[in-house]
N, C-alpha and C. Protein backbone atom coordinates (compact mmCIF):
# COMPACT_ATOMS: atom_id res chain seq x y z
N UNK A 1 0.84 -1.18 0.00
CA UNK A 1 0.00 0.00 0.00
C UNK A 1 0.88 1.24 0.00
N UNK A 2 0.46 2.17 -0.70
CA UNK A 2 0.62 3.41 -0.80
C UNK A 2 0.42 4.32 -0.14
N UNK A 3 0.77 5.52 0.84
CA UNK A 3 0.06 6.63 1.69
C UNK A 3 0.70 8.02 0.91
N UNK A 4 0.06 8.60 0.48
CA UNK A 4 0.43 10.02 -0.06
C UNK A 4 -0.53 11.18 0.96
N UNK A 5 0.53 11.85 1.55
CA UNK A 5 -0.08 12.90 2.18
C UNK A 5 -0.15 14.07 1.97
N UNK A 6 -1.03 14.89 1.86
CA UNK A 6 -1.17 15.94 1.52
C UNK A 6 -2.16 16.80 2.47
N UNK A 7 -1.49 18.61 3.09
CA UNK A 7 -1.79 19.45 3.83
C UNK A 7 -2.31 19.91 3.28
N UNK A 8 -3.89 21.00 3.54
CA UNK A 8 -4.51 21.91 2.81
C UNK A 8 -5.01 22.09 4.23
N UNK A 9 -4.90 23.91 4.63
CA UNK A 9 -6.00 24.82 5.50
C UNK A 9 -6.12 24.24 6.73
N UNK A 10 -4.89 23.23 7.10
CA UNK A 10 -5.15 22.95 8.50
C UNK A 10 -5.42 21.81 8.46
N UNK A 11 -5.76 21.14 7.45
CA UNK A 11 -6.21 19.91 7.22
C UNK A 11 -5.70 18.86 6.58
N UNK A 12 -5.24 17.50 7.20
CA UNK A 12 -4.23 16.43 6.65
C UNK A 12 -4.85 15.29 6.26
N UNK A 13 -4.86 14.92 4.76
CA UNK A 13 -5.53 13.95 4.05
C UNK A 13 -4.31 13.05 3.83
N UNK A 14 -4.90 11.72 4.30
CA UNK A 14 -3.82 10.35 3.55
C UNK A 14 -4.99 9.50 2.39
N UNK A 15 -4.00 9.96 1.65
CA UNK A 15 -4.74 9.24 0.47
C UNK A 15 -4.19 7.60 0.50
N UNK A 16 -5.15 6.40 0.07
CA UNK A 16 -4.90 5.20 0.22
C UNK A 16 -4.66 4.39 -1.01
N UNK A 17 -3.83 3.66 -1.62
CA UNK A 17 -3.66 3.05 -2.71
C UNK A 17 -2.76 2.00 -2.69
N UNK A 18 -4.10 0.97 -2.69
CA UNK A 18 -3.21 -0.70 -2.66
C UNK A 18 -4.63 -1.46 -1.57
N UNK A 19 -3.70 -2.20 -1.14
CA UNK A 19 -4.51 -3.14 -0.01
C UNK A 19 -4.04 -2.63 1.20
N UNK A 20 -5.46 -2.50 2.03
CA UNK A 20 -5.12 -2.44 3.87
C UNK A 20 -5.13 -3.85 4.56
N UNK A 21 -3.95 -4.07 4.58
CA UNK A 21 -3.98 -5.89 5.32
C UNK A 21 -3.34 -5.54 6.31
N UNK A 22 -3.09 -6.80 6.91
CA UNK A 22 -1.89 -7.12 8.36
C UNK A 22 -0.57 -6.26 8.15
N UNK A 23 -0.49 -6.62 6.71
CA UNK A 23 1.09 -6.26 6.39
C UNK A 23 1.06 -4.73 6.52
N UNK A 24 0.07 -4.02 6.34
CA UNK A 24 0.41 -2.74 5.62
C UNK A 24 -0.45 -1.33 7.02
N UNK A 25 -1.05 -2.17 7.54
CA UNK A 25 -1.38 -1.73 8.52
C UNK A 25 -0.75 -0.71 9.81
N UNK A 26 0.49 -1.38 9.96
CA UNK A 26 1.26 -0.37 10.87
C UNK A 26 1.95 0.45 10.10
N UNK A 27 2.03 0.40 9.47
CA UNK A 27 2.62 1.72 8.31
C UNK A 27 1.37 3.01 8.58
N UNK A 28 0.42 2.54 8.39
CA UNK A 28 -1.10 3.32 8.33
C UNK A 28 -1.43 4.38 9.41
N UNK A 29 -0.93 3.34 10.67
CA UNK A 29 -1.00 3.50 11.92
C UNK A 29 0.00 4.44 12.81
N UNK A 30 1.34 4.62 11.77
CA UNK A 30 2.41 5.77 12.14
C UNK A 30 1.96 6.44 11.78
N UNK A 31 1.47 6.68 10.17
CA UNK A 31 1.42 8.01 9.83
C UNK A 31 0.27 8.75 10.21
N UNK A 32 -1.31 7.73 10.97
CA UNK A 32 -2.12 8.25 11.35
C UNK A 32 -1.72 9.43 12.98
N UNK A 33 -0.76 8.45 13.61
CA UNK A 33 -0.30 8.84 14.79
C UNK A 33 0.87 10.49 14.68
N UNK A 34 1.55 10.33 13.43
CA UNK A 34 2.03 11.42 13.66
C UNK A 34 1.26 12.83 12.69
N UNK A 35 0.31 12.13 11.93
CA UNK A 35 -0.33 13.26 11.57
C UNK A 35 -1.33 13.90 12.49
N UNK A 36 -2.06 12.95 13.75
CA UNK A 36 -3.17 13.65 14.78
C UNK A 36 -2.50 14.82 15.71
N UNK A 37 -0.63 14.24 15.62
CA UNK A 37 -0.01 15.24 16.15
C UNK A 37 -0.29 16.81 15.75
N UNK A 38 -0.43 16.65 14.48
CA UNK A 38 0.05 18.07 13.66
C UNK A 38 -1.47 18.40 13.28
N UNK A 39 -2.20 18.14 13.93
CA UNK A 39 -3.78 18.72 13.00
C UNK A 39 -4.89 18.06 13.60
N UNK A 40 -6.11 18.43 13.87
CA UNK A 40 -6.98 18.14 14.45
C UNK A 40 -8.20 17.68 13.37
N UNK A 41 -7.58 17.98 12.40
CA UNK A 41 -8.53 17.72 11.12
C UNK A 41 -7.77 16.52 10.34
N UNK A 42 -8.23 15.45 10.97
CA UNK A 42 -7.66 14.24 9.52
C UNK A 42 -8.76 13.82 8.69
N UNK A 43 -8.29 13.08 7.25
CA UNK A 43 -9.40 12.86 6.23
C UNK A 43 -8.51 11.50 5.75
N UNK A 44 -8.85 10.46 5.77
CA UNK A 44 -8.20 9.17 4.89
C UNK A 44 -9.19 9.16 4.04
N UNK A 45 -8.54 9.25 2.22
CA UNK A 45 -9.22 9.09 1.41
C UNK A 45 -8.63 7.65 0.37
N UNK A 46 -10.19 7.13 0.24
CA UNK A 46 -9.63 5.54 0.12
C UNK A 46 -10.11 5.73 -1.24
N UNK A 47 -9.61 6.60 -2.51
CA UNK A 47 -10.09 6.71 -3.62
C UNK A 47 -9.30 5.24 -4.46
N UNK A 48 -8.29 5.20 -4.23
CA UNK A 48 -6.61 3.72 -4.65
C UNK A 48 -6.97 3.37 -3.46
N UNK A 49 -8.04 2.87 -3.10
CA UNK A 49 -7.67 1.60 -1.79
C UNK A 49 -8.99 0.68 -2.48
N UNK A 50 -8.10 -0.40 -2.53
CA UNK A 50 -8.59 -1.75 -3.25
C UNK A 50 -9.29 -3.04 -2.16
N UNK A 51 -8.96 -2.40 -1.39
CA UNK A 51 -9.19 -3.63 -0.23
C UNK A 51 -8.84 -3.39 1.05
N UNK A 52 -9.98 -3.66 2.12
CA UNK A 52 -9.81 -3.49 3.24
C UNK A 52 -9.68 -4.85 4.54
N UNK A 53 -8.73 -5.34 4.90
CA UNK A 53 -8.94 -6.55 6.12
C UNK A 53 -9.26 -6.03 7.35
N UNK A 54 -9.21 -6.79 8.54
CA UNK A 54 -9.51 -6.41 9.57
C UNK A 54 -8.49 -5.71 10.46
N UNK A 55 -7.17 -5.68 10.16
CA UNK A 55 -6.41 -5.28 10.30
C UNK A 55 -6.68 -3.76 10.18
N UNK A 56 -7.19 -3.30 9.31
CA UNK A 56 -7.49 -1.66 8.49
C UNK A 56 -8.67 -1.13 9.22
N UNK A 57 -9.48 -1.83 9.47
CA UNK A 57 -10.66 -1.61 10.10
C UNK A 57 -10.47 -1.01 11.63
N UNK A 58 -9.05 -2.31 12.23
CA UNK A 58 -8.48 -1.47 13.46
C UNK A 58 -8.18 -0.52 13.31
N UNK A 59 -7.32 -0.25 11.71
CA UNK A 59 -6.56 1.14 12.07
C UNK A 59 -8.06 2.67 12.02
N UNK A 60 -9.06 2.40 11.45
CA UNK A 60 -9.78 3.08 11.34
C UNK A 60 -10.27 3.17 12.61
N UNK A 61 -10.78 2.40 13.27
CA UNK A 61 -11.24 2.68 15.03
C UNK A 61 -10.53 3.55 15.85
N UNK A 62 -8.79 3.58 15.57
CA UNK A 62 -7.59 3.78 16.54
C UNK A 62 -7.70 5.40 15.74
N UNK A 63 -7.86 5.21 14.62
CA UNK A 63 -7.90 6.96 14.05
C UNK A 63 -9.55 7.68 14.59
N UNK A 64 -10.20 7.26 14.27
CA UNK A 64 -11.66 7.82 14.98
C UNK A 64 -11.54 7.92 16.40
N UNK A 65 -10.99 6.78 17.23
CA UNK A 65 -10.69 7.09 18.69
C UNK A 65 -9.67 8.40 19.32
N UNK A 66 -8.76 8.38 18.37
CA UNK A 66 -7.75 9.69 18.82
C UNK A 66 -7.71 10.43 17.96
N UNK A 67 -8.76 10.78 16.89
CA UNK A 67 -9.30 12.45 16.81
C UNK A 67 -10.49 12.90 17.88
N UNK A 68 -10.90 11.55 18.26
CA UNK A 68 -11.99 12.22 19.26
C UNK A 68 -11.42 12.28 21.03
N UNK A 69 -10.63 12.00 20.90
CA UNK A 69 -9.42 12.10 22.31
C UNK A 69 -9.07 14.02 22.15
N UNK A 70 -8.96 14.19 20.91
CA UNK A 70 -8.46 15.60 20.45
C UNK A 70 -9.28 16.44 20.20
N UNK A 71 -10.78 15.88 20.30
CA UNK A 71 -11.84 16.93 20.16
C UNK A 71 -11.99 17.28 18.32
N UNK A 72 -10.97 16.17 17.92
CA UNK A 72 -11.02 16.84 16.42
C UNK A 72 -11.86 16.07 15.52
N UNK A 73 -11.56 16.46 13.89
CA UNK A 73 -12.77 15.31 13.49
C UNK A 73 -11.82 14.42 12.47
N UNK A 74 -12.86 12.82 12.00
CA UNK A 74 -11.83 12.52 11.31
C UNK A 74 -12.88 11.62 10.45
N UNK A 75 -12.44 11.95 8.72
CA UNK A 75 -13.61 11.69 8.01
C UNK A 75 -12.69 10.84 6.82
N UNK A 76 -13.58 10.18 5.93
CA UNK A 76 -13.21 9.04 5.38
C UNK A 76 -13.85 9.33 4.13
N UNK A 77 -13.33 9.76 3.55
CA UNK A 77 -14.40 9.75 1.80
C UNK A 77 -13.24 9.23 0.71
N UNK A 78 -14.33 9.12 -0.35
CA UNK A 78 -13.77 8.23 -1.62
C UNK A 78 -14.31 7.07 -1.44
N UNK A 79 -14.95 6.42 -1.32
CA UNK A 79 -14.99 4.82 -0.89
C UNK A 79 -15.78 3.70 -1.81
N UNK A 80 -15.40 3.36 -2.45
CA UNK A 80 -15.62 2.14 -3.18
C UNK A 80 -17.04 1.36 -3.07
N UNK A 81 -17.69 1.39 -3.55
CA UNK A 81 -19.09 0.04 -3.66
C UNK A 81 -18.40 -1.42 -2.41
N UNK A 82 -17.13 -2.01 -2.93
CA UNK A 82 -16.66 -3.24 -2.05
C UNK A 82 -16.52 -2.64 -0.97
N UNK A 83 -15.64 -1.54 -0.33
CA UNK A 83 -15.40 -1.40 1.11
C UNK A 83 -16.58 -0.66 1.79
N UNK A 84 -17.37 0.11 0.96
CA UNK A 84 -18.32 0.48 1.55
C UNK A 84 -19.78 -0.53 2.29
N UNK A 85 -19.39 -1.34 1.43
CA UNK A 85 -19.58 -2.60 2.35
C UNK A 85 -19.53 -3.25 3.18
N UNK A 86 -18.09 -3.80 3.10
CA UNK A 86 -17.63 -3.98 4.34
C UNK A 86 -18.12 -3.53 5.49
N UNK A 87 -17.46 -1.83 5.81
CA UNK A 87 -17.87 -1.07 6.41
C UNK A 87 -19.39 -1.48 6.85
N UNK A 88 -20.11 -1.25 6.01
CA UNK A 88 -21.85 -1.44 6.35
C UNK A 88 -21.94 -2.91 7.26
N UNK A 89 -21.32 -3.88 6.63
CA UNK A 89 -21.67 -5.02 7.83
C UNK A 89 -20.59 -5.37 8.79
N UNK A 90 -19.64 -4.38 8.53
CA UNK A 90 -18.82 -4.37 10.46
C UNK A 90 -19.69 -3.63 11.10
N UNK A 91 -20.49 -2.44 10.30
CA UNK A 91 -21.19 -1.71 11.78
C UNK A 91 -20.40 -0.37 11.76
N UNK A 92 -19.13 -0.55 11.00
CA UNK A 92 -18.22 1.10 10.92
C UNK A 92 -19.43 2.35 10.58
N UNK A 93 -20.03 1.91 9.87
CA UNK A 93 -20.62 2.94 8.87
C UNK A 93 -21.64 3.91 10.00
N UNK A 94 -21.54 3.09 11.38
CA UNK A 94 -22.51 4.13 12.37
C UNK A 94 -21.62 4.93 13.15
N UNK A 95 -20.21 4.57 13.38
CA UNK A 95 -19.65 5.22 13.85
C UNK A 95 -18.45 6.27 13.23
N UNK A 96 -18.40 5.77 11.46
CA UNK A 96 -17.08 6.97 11.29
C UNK A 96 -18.38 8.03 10.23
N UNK A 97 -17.73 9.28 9.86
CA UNK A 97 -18.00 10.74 9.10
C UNK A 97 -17.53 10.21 8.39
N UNK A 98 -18.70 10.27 6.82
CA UNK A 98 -18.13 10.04 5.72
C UNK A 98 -18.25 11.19 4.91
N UNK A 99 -17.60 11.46 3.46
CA UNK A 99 -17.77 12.40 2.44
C UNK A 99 -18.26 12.08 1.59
């Protein structure tokens, strides 16, 4: 997997491209951690994200949990017909902001 980040207005988007598995997961999980540092506004956009495991799903909980530790927000757009799925029958879809 791929993470391209990009700053705009205060606001830090990781764009996603490839698969979110086991493997690729803690990669996900640094850059989520040092971007909540720098901004209260995160956005993971899964426009190149092909696939989501359960692994990814953690990292999405651990990012929704510590923007809301920070009072900040943290939203998820781009999302695919397959992961939007997913999402819908883990139950994500009640708890993350989508675009």
């Amino acid at each position: 997997m791929n993470i391209v980040r990009k700053e705009e207005n205060g606001i830090i988007t990781l764009e996603l491209n490839g698969e979110l598995t086991a493997l690729t997961a803690e990669k996900l999980s640094s850059e989520l951690k040092t971007a909540a540092e720098e901004t209260p506004n995160l956005v993971f956009d899964f426009t190149g994200l092909e696939y989501i495991a359960s692994a990814g799903l953690r990292v999405l909980l651990e990012a929704k949990k510590l923007m809301d530790s920070k009072e900040g927000k943290f939203t998820v757009r781009n999302i695919s017909q397959e992961i939007m799925h997913t999402l819908e029958i883990t139950g994500f879809c009640d708890i993350l902001d989508f675009e």
